[in-house]
C-alpha atoms as a PDB file:
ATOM      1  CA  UNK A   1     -34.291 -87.052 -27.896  1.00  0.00           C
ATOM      2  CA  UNK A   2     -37.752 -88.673 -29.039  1.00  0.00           C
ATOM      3  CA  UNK A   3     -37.164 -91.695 -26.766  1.00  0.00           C
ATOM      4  CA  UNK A   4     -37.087 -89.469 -23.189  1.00  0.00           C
ATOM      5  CA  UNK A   5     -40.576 -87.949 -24.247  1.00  0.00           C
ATOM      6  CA  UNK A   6     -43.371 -89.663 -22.617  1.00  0.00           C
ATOM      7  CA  UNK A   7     -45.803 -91.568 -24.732  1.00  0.00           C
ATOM      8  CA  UNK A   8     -48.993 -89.588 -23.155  1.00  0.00           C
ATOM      9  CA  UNK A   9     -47.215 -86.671 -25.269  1.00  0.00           C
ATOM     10  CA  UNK A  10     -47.894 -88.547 -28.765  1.00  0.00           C
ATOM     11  CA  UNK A  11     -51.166 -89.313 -27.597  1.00  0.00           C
ATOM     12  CA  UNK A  12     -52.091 -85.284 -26.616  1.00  0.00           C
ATOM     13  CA  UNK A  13     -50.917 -84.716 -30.243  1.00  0.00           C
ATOM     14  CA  UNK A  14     -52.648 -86.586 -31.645  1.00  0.00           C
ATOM     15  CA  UNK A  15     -56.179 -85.703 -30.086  1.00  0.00           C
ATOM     16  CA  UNK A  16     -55.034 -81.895 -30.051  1.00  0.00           C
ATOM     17  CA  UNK A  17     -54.307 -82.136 -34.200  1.00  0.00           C
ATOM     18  CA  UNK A  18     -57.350 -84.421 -34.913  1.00  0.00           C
ATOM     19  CA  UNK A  19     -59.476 -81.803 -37.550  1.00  0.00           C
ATOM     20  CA  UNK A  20     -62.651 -83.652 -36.206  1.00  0.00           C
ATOM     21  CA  UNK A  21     -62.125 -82.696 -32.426  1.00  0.00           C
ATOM     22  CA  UNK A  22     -61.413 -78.776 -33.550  1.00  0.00           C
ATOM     23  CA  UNK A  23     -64.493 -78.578 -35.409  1.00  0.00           C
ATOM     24  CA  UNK A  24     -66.421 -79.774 -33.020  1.00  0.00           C
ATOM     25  CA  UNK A  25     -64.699 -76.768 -30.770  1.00  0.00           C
ATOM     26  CA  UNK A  26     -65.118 -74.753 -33.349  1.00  0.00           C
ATOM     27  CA  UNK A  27     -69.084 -75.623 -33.776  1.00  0.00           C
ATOM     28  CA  UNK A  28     -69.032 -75.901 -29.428  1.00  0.00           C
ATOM     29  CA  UNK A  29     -67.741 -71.722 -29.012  1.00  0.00           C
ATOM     30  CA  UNK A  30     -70.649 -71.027 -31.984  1.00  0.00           C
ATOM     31  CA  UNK A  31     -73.200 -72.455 -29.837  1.00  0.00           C
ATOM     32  CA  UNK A  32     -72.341 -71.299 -26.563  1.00  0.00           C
ATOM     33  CA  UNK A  33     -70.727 -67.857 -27.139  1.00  0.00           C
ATOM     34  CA  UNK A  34     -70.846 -66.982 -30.653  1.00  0.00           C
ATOM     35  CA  UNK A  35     -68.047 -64.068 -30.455  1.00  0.00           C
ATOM     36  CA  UNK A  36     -65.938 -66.994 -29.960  1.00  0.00           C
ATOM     37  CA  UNK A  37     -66.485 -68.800 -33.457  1.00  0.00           C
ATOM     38  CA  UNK A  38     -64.551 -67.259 -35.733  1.00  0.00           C
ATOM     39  CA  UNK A  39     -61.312 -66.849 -33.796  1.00  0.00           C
ATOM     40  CA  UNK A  40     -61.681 -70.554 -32.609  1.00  0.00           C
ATOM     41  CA  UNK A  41     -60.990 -71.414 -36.441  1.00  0.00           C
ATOM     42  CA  UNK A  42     -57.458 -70.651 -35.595  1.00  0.00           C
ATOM     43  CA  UNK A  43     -56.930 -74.343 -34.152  1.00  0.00           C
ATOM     44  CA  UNK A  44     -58.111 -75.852 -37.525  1.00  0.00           C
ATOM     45  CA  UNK A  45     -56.347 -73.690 -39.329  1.00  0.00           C
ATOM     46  CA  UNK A  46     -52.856 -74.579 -37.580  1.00  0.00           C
ATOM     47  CA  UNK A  47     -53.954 -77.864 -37.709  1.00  0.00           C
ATOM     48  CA  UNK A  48     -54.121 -77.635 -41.690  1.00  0.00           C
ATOM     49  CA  UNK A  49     -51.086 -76.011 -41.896  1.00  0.00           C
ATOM     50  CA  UNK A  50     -49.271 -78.662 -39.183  1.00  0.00           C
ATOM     51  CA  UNK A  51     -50.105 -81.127 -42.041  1.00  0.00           C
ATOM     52  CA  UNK A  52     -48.445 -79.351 -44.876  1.00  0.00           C
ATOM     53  CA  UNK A  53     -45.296 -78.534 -42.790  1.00  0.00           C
ATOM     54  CA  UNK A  54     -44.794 -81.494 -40.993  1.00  0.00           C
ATOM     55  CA  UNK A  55     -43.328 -84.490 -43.211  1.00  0.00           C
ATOM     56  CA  UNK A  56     -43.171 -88.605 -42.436  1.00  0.00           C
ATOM     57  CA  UNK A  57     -41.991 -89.035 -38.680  1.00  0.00           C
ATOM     58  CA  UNK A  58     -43.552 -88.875 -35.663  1.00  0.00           C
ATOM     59  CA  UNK A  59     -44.720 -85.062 -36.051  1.00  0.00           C
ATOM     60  CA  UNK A  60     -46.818 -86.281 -39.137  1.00  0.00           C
ATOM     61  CA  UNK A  61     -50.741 -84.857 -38.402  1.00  0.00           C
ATOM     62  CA  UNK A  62     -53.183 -87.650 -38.256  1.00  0.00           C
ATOM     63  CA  UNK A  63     -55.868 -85.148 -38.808  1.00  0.00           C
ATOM     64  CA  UNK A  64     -58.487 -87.948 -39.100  1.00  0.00           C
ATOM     65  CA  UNK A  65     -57.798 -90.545 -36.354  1.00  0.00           C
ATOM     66  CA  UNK A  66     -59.694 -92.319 -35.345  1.00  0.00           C
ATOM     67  CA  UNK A  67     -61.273 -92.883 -38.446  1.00  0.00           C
ATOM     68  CA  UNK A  68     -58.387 -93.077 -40.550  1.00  0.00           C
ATOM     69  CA  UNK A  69     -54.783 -93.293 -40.179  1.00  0.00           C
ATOM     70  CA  UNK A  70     -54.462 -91.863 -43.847  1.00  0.00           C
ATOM     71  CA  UNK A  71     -51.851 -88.993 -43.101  1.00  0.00           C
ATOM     72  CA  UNK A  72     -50.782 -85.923 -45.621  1.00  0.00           C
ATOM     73  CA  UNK A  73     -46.374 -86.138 -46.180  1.00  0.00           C
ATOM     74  CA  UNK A  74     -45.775 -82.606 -46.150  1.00  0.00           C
ATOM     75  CA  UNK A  75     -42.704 -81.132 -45.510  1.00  0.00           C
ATOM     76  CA  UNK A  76     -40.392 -80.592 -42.323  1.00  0.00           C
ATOM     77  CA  UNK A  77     -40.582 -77.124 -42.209  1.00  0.00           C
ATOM     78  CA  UNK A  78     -37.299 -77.030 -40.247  1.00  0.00           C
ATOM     79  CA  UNK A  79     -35.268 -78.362 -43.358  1.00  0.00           C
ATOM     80  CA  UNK A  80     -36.299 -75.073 -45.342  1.00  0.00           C
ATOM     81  CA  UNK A  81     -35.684 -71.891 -44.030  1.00  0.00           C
ATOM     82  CA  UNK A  82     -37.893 -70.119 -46.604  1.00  0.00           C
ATOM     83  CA  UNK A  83     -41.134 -71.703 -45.289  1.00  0.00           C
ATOM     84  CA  UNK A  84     -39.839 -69.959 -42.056  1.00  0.00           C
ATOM     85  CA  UNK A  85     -38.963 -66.448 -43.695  1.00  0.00           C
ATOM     86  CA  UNK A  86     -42.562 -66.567 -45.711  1.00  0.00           C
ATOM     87  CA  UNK A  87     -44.378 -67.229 -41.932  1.00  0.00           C
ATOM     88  CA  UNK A  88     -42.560 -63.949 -40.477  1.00  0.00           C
ATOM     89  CA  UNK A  89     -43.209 -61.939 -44.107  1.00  0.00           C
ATOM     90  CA  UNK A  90     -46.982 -62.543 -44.098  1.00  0.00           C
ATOM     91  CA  UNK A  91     -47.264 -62.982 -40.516  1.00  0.00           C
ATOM     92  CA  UNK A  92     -47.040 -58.829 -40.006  1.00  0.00           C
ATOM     93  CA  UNK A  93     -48.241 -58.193 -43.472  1.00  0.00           C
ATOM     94  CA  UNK A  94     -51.514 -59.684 -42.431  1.00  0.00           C
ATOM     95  CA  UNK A  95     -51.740 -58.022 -39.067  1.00  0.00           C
ATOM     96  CA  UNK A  96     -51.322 -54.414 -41.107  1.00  0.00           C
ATOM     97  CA  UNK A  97     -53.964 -55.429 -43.405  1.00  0.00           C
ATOM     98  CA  UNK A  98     -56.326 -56.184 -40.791  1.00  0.00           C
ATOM     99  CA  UNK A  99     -54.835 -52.890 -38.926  1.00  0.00           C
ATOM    100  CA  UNK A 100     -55.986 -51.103 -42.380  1.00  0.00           C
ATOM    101  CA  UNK A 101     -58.777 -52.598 -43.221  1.00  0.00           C
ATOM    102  CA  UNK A 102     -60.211 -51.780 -39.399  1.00  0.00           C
ATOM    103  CA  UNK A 103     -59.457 -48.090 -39.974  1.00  0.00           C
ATOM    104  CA  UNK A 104     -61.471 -47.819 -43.548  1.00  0.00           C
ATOM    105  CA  UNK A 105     -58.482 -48.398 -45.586  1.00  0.00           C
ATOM    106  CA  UNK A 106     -58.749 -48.828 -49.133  1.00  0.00           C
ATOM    107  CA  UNK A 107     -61.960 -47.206 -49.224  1.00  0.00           C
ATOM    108  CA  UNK A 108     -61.522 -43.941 -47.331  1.00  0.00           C
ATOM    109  CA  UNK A 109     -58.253 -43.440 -49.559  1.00  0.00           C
ATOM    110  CA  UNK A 110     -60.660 -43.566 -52.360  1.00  0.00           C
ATOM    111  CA  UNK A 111     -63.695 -41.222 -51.262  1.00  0.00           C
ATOM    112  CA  UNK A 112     -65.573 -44.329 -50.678  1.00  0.00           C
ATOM    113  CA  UNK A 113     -67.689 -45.167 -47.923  1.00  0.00           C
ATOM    114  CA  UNK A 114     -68.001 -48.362 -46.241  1.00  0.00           C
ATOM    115  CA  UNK A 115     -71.489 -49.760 -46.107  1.00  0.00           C
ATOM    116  CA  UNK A 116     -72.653 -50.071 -42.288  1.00  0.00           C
ATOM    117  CA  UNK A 117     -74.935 -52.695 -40.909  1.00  0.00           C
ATOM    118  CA  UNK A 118     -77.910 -52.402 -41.086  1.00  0.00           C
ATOM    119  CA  UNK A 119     -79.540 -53.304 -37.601  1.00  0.00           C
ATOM    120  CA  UNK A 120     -81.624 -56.552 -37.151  1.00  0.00           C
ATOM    121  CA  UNK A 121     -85.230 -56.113 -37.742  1.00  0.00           C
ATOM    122  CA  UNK A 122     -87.594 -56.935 -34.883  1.00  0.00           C
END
């Protein structure tokens, strides 16, 4: 039950789903190792999504603390299955598009021809 978890626990949530600290990762992995950057985004991004699929309680996302307490209601995610069957629908549809989309796809299937990059002038 909620009352045998620790209270350190709320507080790691907290920090951990606090939109402020991630982009500050986020902006951190850009400046230090810029491969990083873009796949870093994927803590914001869950955080953003925590907010809409976690309702009142004490899972709510207080994206803003500390300087807010303002919190988004969203819903509990566990009380609909379909949010659940969407997530493992577009989960592998979006790995095959990115699959695709890596190997050419739509443009090879059309005669087109992706544009390369053009290298960085000197």
């Amino acid at each position: 039950s909620f009352h045998d978890i620790p209270p350190y626990v709320f507080s790691l949530y907290r920090f951990t789903h606090n939109i402020i600290v991630a982009g500050l990762f986020v902006l951190l992995c850009r400046s230090i190792f810029r491969p990083l950057a873009v796949p870093a985004l994927a803590w914001p991004v869950h955080i953003l999504l925590d907010s809409w699929l976690h309702g009142a309680g004490r899972w709510e996302v207080p994206m803003f603390t500390p300087l807010t307490t303002w919190h988004y209601h969203g819903i509990n995610w566990w009380e609909h299955h379909g949010v659940v069957l969407a997530y493992w629908i577009i989960l592998p549809l979006a790995w095959l598009a990115i699959y695709l989309w890596r190997r050419g796809w739509p443009a090879s299937s059309f005669g087109l021809r992706r544009a390369k990059a053009t290298p960085p002038r000197q």
